[in-house]
N, C-alpha and C. Protein backbone atom coordinates (compact mmCIF):
# COMPACT_ATOMS: atom_id res chain seq x y z
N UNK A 1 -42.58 1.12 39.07
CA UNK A 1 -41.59 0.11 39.35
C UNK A 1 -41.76 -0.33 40.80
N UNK A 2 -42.06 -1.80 40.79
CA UNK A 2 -42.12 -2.26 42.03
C UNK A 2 -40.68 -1.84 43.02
N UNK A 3 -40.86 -2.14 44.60
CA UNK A 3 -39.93 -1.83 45.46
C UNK A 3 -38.55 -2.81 44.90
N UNK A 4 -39.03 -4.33 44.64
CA UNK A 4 -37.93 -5.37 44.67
C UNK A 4 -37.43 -4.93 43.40
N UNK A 5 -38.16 -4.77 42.35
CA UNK A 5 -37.40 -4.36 40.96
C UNK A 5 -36.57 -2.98 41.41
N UNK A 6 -36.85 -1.99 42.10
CA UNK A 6 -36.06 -1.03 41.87
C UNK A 6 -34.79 -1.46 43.03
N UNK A 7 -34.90 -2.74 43.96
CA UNK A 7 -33.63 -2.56 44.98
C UNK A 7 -32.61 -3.84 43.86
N UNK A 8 -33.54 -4.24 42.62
CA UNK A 8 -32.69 -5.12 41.72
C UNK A 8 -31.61 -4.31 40.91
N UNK A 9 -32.37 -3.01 40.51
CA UNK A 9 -32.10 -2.19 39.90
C UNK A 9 -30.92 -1.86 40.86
N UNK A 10 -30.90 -1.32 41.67
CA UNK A 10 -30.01 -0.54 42.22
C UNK A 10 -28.66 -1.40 42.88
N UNK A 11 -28.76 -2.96 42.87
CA UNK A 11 -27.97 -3.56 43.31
C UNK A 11 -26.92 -3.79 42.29
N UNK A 12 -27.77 -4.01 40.81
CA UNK A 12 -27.03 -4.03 39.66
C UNK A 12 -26.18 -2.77 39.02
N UNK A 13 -26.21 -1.72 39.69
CA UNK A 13 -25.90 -0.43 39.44
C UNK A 13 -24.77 -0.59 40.44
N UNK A 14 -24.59 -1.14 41.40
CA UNK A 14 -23.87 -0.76 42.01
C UNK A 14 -22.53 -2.08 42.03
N UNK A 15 -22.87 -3.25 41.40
CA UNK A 15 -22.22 -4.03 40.80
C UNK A 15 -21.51 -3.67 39.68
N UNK A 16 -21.91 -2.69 38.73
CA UNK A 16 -21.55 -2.67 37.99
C UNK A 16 -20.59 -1.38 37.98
N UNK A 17 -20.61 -0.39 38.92
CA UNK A 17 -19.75 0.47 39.49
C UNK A 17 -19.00 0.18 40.33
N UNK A 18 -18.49 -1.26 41.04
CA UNK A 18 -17.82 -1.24 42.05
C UNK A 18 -16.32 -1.58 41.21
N UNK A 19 -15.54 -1.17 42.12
CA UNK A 19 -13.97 -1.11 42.11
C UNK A 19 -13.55 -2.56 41.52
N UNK A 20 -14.43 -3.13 42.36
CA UNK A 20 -13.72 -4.50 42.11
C UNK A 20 -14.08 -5.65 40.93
N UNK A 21 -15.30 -4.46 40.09
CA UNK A 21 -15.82 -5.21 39.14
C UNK A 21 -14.75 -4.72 38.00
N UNK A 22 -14.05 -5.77 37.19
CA UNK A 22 -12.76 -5.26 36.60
C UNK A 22 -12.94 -6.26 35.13
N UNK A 23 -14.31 -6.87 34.91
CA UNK A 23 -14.80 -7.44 33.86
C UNK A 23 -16.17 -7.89 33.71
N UNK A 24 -16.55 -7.91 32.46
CA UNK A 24 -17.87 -8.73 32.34
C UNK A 24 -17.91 -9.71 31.54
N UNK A 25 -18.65 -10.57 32.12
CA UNK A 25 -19.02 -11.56 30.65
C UNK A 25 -20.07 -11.51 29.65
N UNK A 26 -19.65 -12.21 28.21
CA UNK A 26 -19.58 -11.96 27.36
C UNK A 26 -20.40 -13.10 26.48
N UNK A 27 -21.57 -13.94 26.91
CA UNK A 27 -22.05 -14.84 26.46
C UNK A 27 -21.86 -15.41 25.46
N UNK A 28 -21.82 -14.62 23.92
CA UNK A 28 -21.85 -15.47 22.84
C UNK A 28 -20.40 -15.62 22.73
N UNK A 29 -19.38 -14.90 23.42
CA UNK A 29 -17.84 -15.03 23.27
C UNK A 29 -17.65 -16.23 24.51
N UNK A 30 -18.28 -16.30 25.26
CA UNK A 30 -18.31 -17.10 26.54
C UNK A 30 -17.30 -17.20 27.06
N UNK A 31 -16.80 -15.95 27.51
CA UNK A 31 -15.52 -15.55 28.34
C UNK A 31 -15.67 -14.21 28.88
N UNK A 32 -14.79 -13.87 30.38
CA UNK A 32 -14.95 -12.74 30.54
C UNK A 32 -14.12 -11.08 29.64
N UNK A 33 -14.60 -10.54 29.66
CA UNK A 33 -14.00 -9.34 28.67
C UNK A 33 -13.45 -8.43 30.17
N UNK A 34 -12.37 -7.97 29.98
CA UNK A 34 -11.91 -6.90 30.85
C UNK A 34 -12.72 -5.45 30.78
N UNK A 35 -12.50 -4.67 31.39
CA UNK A 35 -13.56 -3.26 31.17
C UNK A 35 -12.08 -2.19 31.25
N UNK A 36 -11.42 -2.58 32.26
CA UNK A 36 -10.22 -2.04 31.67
C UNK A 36 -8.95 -2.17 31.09
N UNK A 37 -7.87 -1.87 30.48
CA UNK A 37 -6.55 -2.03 29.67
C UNK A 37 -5.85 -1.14 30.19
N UNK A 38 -4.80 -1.85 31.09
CA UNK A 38 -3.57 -0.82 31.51
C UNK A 38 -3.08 -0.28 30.48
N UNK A 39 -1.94 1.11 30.88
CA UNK A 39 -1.41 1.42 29.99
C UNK A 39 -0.10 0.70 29.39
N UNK A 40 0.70 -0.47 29.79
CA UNK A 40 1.22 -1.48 29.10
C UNK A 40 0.61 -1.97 28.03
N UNK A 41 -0.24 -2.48 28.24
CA UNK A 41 -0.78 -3.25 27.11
C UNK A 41 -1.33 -2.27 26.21
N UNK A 42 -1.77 -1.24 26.26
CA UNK A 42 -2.11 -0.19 25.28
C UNK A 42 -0.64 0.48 25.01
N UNK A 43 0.52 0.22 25.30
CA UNK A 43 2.11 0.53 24.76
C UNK A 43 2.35 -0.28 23.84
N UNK A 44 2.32 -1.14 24.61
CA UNK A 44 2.83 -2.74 23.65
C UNK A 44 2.01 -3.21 22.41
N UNK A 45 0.68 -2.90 22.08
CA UNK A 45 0.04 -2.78 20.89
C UNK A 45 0.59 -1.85 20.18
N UNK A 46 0.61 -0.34 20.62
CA UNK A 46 1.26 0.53 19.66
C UNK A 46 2.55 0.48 19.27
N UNK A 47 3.38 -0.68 20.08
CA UNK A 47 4.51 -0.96 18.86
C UNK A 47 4.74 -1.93 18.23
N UNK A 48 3.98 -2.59 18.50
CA UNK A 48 3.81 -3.80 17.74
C UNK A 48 2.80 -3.14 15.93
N UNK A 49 2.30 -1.98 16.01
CA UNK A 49 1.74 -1.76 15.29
C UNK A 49 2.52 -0.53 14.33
N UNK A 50 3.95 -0.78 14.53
CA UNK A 50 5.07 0.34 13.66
C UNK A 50 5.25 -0.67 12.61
N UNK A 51 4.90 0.32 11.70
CA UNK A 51 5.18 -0.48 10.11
C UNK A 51 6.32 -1.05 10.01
N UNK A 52 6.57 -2.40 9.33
CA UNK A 52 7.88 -2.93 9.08
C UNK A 52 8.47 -2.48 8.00
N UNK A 53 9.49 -3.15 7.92
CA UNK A 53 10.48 -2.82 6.58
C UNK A 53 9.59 -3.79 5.39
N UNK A 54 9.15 -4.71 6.06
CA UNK A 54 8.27 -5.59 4.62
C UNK A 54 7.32 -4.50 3.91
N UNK A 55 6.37 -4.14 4.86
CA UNK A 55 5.34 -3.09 4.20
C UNK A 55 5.88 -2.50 3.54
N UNK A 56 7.02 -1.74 3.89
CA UNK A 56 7.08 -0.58 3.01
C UNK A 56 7.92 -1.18 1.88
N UNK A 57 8.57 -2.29 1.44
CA UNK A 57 8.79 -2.99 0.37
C UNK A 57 7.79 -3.56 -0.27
N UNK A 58 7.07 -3.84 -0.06
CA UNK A 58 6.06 -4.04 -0.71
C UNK A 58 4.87 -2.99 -1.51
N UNK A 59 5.07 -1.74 -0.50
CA UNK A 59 4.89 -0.63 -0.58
C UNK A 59 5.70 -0.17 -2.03
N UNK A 60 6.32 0.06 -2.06
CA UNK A 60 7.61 0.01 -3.25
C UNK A 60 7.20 -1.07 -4.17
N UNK A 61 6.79 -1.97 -3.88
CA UNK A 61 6.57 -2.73 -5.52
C UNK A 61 5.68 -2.71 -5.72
N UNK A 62 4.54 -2.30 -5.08
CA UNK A 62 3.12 -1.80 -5.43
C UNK A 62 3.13 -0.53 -6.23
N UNK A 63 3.90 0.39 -5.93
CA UNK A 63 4.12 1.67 -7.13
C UNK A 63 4.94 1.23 -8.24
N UNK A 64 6.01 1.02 -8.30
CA UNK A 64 6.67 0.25 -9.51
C UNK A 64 6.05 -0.77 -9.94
N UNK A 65 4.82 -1.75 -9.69
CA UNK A 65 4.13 -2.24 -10.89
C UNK A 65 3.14 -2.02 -11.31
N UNK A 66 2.89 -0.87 -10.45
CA UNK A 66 1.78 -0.08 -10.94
C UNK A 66 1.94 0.66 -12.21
N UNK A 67 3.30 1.43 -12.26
CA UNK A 67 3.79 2.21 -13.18
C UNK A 67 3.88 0.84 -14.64
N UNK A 68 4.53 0.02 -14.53
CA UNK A 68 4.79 -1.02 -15.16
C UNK A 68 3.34 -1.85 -16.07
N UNK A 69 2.27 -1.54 -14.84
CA UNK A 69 0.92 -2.17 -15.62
C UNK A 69 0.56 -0.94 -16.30
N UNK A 70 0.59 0.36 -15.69
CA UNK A 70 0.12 1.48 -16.92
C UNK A 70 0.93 1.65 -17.99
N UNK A 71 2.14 1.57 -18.27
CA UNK A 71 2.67 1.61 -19.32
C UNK A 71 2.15 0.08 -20.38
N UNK A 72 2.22 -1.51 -19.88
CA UNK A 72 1.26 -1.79 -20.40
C UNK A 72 0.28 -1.77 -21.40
N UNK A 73 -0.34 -1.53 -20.05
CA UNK A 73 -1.71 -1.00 -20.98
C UNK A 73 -1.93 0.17 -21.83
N UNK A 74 -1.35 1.22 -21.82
CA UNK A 74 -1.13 2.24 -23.07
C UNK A 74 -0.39 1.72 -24.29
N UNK A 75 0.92 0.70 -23.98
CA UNK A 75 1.50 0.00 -25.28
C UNK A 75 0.31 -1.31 -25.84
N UNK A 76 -0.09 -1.95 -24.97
CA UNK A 76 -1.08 -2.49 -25.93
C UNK A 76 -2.30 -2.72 -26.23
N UNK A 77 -3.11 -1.48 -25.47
CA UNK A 77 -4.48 -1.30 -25.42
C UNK A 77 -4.96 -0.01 -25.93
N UNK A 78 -3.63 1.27 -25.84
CA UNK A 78 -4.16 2.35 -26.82
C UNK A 78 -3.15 2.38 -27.54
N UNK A 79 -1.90 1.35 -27.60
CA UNK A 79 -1.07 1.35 -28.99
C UNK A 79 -0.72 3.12 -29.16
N UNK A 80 -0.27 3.27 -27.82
CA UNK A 80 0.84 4.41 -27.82
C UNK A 80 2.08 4.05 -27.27
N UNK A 81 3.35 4.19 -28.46
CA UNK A 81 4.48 4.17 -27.85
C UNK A 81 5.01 4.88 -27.92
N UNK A 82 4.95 6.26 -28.86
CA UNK A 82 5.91 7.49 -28.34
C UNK A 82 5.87 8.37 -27.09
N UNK A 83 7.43 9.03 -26.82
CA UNK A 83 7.19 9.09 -25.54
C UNK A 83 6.51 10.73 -25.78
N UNK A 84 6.41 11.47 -24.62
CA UNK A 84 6.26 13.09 -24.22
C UNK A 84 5.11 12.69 -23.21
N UNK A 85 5.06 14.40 -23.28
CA UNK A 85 4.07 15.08 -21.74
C UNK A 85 2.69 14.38 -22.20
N UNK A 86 2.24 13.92 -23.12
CA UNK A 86 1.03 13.41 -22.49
C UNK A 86 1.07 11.31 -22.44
N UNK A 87 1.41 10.96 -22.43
CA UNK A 87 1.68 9.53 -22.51
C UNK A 87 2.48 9.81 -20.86
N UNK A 88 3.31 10.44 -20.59
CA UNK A 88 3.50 10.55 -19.00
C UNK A 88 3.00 10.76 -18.36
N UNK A 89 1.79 12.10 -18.44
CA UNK A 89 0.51 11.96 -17.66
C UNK A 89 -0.26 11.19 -17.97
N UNK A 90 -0.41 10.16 -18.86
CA UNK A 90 -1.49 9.32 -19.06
C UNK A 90 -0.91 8.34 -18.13
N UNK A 91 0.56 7.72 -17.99
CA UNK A 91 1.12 6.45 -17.44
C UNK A 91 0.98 6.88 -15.77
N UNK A 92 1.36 8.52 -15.54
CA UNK A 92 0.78 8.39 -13.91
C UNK A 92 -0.11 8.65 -13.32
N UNK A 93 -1.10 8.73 -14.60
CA UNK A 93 -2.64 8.93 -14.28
C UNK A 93 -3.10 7.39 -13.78
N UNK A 94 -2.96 6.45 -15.09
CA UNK A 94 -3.66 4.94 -14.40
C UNK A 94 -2.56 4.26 -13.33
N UNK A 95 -1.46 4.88 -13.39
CA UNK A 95 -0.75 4.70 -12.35
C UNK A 95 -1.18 4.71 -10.95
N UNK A 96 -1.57 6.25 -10.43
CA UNK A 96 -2.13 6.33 -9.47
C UNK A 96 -3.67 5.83 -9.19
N UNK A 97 -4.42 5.66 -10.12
CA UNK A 97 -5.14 4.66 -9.84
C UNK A 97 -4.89 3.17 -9.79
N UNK A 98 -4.01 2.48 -9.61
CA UNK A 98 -3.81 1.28 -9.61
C UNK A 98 -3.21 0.76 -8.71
N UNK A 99 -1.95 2.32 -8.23
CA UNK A 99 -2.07 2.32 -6.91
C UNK A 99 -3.02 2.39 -5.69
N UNK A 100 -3.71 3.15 -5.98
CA UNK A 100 -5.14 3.52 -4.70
C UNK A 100 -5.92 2.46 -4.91
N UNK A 101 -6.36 1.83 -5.93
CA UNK A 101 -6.94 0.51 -6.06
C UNK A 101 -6.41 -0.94 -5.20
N UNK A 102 -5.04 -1.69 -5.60
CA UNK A 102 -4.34 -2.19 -4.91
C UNK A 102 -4.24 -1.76 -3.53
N UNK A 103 -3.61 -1.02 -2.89
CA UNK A 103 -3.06 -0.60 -1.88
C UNK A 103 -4.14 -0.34 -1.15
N UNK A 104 -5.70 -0.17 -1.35
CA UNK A 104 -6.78 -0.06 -0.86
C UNK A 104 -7.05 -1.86 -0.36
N UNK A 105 -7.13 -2.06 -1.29
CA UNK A 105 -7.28 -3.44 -1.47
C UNK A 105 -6.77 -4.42 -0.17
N UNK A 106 -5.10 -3.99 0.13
CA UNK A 106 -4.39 -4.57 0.59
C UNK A 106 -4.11 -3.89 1.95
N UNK A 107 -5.09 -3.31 2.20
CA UNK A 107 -4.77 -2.49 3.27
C UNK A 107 -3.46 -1.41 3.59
N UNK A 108 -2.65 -0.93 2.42
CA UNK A 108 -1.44 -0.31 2.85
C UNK A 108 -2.14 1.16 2.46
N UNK A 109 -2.97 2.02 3.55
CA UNK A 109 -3.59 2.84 3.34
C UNK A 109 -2.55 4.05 3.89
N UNK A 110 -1.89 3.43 5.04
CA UNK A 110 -1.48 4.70 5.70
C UNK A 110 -0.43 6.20 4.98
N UNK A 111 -0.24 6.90 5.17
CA UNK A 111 0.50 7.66 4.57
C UNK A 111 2.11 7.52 4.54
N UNK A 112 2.76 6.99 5.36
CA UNK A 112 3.91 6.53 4.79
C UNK A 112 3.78 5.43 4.12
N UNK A 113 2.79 4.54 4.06
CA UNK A 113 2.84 3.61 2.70
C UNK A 113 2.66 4.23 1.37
N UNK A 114 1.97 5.02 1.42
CA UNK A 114 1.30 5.92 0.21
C UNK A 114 2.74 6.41 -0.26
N UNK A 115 3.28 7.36 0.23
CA UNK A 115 4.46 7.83 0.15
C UNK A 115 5.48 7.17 -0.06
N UNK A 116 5.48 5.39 0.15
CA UNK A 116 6.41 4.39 -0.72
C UNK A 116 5.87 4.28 -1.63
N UNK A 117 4.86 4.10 -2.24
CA UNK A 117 4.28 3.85 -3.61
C UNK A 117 4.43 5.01 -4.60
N UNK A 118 4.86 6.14 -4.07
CA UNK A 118 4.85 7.24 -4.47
C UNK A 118 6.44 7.25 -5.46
N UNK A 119 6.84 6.75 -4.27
CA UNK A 119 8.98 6.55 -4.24
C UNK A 119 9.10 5.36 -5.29
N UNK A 120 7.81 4.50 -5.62
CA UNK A 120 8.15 2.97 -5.97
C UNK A 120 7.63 3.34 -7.85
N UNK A 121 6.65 4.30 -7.85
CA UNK A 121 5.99 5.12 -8.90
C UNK A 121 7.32 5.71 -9.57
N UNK A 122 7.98 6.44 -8.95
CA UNK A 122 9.11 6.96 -9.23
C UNK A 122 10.64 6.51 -9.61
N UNK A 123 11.33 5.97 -9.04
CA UNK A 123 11.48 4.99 -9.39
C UNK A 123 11.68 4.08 -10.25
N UNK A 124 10.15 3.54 -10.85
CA UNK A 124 9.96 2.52 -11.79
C UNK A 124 10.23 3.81 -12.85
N UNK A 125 9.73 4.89 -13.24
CA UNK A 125 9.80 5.90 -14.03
C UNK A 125 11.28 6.45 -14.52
N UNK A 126 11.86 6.50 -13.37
CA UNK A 126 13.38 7.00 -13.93
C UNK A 126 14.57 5.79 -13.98
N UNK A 127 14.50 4.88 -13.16
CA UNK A 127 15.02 3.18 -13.57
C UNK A 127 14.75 2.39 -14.35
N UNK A 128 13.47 2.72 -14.10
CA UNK A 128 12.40 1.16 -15.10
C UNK A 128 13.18 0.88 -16.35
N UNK A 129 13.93 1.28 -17.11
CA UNK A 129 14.49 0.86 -18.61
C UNK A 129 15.57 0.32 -18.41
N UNK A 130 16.38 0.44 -17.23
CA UNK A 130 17.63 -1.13 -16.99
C UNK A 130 16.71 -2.40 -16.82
N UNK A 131 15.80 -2.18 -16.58
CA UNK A 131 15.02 -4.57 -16.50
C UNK A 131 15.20 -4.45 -18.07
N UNK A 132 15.11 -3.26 -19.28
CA UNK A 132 14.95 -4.01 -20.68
C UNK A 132 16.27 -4.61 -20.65
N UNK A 133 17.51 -3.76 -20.02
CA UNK A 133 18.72 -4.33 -20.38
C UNK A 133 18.74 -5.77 -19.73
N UNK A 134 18.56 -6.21 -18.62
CA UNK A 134 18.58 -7.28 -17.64
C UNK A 134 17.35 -8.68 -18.20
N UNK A 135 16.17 -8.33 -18.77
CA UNK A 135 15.24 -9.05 -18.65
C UNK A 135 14.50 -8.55 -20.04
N UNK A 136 15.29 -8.50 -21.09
CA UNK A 136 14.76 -8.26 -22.67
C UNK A 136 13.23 -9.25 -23.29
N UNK A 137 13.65 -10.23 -22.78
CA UNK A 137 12.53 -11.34 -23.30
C UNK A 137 11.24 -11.47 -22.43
N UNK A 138 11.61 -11.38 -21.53
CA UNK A 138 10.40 -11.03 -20.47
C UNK A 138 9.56 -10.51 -20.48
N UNK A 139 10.56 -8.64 -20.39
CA UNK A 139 9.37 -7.38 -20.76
C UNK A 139 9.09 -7.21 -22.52
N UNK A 140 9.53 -8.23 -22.88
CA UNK A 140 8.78 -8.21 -24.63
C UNK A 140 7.74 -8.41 -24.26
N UNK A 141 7.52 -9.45 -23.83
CA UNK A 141 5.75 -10.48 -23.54
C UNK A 141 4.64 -9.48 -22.65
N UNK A 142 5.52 -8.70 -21.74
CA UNK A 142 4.38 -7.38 -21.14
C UNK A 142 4.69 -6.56 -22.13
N UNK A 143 5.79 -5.97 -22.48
CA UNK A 143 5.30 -4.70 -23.31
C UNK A 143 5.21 -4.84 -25.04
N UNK A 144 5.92 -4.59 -25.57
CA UNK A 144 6.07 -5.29 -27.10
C UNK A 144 7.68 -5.28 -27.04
N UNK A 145 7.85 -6.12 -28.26
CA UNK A 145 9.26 -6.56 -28.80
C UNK A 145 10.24 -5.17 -29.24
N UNK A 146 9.36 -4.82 -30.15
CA UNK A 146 9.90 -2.71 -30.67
C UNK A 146 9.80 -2.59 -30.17
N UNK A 147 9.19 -1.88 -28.89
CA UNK A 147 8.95 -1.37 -27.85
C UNK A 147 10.52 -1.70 -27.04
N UNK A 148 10.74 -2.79 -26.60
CA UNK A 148 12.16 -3.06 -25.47
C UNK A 148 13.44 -2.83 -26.93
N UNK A 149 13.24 -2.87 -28.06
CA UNK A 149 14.45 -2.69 -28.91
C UNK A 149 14.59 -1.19 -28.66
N UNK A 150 13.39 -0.75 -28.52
CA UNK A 150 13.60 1.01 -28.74
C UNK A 150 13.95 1.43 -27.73
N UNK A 151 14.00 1.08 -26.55
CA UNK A 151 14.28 1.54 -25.22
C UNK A 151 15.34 0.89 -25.14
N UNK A 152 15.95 0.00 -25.71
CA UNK A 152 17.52 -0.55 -25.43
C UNK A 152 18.12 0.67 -26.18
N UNK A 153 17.78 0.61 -27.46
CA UNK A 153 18.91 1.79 -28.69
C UNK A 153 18.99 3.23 -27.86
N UNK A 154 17.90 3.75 -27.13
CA UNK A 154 18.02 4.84 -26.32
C UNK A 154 18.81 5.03 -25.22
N UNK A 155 18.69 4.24 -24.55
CA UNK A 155 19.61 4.33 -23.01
C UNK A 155 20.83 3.35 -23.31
N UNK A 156 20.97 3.42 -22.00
CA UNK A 156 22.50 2.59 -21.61
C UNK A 156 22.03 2.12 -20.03
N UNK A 157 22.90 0.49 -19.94
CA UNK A 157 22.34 0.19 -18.93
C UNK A 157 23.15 0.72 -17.26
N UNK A 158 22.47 0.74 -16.27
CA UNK A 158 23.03 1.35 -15.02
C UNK A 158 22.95 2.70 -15.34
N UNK A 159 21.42 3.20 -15.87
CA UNK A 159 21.92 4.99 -15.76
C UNK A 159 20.26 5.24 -15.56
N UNK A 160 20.08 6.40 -14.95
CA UNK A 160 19.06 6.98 -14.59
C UNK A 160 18.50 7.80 -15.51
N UNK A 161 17.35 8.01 -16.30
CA UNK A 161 16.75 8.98 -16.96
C UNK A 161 15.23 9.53 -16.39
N UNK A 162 15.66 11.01 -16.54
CA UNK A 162 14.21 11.84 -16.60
C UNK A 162 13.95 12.82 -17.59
N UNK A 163 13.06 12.78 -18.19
CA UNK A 163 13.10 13.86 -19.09
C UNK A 163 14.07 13.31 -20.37
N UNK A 164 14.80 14.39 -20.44
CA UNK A 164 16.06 14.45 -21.39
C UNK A 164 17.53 14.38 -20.54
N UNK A 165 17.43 14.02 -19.05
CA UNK A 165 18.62 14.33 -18.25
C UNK A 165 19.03 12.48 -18.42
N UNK A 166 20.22 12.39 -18.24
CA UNK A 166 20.67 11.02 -18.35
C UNK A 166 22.02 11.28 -17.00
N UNK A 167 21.77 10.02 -15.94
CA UNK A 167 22.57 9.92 -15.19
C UNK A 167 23.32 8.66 -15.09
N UNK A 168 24.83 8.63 -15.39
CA UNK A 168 25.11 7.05 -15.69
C UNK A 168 25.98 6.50 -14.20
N UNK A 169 25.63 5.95 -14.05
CA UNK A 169 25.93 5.09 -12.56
C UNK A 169 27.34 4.14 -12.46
């Protein structure tokens, strides 16, 4: 290395270490970029970046129609409508995939989103049969017609079911 290349070298080294160098530019952005970020502005991003109340509503209707498309699709693609333990693990089996699918999709990865979809899964599972009372003609066209008669003759509307437990509101 010639003398002038290495006092180029060393001038640029020392440009690029000085105090007062506090950005560079950025050609194809053609602006200067800062080299450093106070700690304000690295505050003020991190709260600007606290999940809202939208996410996590949305969060919530991403598990409740998730639950809603797996039931679905078991009433009219494997033409199962009785209920028990395996048609429930089947509904929160494609459940939770449809969640992690979507919610991948949509970016609501984090774990308290997960954990609304979880609440929204749930939820749709022990509520989901007041929309037959509210919205009969509707969920005919997603689920079948027998299907919302049989879930009307069973419950009562404003009440919670799991299992065999019935909670009336």
């Amino acid at each position: 290395m010639s003398v002038n290349g290495l006092e180029d070298f060393n001038s640029r080294v020392r440009r690029i270490t000085s105090a007062r160098n506090t950005s560079y530019y950025d050609p194809e952005l053609g602006m200067n970029i800062p080299k450093r970020v106070s700690q304000d502005t690295i505050r003020r991003n991190a709260k600007a970046k606290l999940p809202s109340f939208r996410a996590f509503f949305w969060s919530l209707l991403i598990g409740a129609g998730a639950l809603v498309i797996a039931q679905a699709l078991r009433f009219r693609v494997l033409d199962l409508s009785e209920p028990g333990n395996v048609t429930l693990f089947t509904d929160l089996l494609v459940a939770l995939f449809i969640v992690l699918t979507v919610s991948g999709a949509l970016r609501y990865r984090r774990r308290r989103y997960r954990l609304a979809q979880g609440f929204g899964v749930l939820a749709a599972l022990v509520a989901g049969h007041n929309l037959m009372w509210y919205y009969p003609d509707q969920l005919a066209v997603i689920y079948t017609p027998e299907y919302v008669q049989i879930v009307r003759d069973m419950t009562e509307p404003g009440s919670l079911i799991f299992r065999d437990v019935t909670i009336n509101l």
